[in-house]
C-alpha atoms as a PDB file:
ATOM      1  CA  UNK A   1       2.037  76.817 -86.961  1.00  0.00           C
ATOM      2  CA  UNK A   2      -0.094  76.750 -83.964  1.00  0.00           C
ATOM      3  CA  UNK A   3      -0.844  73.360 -81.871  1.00  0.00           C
ATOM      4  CA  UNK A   4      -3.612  71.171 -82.302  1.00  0.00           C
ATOM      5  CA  UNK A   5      -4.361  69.780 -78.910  1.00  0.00           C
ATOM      6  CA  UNK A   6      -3.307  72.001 -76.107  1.00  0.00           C
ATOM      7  CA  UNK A   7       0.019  70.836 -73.857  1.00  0.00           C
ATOM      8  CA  UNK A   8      -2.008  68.909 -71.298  1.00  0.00           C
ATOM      9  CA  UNK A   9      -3.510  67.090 -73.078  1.00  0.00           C
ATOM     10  CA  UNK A  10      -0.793  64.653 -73.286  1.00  0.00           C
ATOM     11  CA  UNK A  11      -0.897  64.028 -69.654  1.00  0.00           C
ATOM     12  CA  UNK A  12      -4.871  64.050 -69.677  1.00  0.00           C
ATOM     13  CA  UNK A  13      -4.606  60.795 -72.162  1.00  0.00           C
ATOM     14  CA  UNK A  14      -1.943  59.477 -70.262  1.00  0.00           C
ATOM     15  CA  UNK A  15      -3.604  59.565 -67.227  1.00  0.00           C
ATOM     16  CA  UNK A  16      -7.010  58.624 -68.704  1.00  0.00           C
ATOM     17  CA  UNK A  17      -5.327  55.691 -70.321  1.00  0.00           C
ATOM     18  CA  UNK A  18      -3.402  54.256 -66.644  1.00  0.00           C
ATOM     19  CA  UNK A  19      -7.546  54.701 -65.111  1.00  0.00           C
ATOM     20  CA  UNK A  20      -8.922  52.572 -68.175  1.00  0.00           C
ATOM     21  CA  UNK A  21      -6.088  49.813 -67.466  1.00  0.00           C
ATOM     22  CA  UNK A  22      -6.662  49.617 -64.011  1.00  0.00           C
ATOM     23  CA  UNK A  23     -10.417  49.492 -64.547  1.00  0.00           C
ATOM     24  CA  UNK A  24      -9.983  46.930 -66.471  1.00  0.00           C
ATOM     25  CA  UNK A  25      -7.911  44.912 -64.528  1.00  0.00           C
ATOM     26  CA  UNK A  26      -9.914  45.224 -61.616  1.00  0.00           C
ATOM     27  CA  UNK A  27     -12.760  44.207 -63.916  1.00  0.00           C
ATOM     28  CA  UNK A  28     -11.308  41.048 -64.593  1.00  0.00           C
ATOM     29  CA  UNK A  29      -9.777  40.138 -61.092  1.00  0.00           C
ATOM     30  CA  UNK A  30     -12.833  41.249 -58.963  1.00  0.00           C
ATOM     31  CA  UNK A  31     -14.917  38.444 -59.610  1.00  0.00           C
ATOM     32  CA  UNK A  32     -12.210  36.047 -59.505  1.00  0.00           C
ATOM     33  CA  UNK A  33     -11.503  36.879 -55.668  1.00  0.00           C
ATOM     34  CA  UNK A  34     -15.131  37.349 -55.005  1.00  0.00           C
ATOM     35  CA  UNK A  35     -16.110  33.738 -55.619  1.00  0.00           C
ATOM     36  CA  UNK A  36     -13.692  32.801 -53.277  1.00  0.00           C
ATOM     37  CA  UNK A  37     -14.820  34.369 -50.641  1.00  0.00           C
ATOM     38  CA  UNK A  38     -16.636  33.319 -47.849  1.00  0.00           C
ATOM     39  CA  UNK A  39     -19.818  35.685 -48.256  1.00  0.00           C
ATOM     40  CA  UNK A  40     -20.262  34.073 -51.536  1.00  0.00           C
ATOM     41  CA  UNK A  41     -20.311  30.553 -50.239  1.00  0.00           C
ATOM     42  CA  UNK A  42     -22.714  30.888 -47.913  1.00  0.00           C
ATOM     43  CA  UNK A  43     -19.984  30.141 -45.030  1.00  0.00           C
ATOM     44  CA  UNK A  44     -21.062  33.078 -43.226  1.00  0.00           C
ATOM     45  CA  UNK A  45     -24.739  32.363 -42.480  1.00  0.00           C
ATOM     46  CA  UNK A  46     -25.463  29.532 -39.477  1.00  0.00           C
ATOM     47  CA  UNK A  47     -27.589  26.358 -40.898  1.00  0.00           C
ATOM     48  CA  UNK A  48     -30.622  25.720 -39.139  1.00  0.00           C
ATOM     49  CA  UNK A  49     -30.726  21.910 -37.718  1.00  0.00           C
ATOM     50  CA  UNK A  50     -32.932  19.615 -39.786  1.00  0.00           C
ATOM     51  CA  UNK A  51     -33.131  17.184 -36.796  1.00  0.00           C
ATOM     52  CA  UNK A  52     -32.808  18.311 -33.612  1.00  0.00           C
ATOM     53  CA  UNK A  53     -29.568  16.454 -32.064  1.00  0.00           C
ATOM     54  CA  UNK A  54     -27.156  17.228 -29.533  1.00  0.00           C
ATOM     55  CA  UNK A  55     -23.381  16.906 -30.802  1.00  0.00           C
ATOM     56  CA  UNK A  56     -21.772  17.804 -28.008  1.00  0.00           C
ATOM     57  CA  UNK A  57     -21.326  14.352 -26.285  1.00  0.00           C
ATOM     58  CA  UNK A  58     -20.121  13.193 -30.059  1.00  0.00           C
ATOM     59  CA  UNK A  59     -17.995  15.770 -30.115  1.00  0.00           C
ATOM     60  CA  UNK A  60     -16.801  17.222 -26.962  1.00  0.00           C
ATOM     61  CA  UNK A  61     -16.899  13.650 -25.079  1.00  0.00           C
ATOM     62  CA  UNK A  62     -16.503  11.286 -27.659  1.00  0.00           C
ATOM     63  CA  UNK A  63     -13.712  13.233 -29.856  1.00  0.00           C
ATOM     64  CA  UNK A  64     -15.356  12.576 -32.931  1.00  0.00           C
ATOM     65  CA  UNK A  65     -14.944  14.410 -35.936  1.00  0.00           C
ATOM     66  CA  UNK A  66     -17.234  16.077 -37.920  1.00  0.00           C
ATOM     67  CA  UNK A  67     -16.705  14.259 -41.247  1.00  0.00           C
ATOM     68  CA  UNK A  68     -16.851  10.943 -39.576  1.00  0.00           C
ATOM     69  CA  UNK A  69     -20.637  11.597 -39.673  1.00  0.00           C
ATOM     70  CA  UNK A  70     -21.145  14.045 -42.074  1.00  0.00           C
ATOM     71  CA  UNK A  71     -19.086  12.850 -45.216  1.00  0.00           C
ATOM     72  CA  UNK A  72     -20.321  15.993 -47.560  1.00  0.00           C
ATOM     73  CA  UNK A  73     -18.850  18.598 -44.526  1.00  0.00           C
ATOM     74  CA  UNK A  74     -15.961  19.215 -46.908  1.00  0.00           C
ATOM     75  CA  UNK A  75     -17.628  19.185 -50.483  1.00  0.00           C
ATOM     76  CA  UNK A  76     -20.415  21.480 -50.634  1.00  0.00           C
ATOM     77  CA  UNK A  77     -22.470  24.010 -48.074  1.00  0.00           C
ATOM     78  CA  UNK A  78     -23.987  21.739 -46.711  1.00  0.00           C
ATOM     79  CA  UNK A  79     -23.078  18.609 -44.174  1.00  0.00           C
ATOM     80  CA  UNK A  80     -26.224  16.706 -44.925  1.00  0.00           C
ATOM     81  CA  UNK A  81     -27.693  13.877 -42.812  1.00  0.00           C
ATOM     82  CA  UNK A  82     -25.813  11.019 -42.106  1.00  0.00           C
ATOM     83  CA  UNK A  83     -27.269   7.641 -42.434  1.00  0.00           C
ATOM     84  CA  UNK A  84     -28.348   5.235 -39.942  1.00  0.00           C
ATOM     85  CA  UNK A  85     -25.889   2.816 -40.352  1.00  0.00           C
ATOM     86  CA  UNK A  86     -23.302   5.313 -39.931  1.00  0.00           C
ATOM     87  CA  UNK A  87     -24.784   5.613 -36.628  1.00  0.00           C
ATOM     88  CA  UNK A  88     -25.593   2.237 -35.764  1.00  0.00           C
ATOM     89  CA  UNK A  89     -21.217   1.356 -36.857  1.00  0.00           C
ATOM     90  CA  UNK A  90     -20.912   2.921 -33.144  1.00  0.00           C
ATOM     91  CA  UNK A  91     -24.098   2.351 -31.586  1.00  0.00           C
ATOM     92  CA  UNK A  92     -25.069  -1.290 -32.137  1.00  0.00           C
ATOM     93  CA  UNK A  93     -21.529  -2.294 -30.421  1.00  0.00           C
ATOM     94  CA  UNK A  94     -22.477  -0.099 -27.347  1.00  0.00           C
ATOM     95  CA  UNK A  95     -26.253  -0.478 -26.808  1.00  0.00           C
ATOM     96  CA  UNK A  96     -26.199   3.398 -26.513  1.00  0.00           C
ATOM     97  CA  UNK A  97     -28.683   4.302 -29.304  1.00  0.00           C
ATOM     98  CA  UNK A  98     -32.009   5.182 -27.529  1.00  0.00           C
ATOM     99  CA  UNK A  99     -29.763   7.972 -24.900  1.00  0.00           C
ATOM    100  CA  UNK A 100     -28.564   9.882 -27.750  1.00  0.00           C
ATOM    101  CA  UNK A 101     -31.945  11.073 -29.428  1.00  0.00           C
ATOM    102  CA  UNK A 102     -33.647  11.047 -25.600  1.00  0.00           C
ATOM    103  CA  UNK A 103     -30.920  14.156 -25.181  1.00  0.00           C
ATOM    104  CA  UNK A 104     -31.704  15.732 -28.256  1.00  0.00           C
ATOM    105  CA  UNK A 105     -31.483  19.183 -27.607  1.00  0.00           C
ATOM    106  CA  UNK A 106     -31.870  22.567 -30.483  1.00  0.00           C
END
């Protein structure tokens, strides 16, 4: 009695089977490491200012850090604008609050 499927067709299922699982498992794992990337979270792209300020005496002078200031700098995209009495903790001990925005720079 003759054959019903010819001899390589064993290997063709085989190997179309090993394709299938790794399609699938790339299916599932792709988006999972996508999300966590860094193009997907916007980390990539520079934030325009929404006020004008310099930070480099805060920062390069001063030694403060960024999430004294900016308390969402760790929880979403975005730092967000800090609020006056943050600056005035600093700023109303040391009389120093009209040099600051007088050296605002982009």
């Amino acid at each position: 009695m003759a054959p019903l499927f010819p001899a390589w067709s064993d290997t063709a299922l085989r190997l179309g089977l090993c394709v299938l699982a790794v399609v699938a498992a790339g299916a599932v794992a792709f988006p999972m490491v996508y999300v966590r990337t860094p193009y997907n979270q916007d980390r990539l792209f520079p934030v325009d200012q929404p006020v004008q300020f310099d930070h480099r005496h805060h920062v390069a002078d001063d030694g403060i850090d960024c999430r004294y200031c900016h308390d969402g700098a760790e929880k979403g995209p975005y730092a967000g604008i800090p609020a006056t009495s943050v600056c005035m903790g600093c700023h109303a001990r040391s009389g120093t609050t009209a040099r600051c925005w007088s050296r605002s720079v982009a």
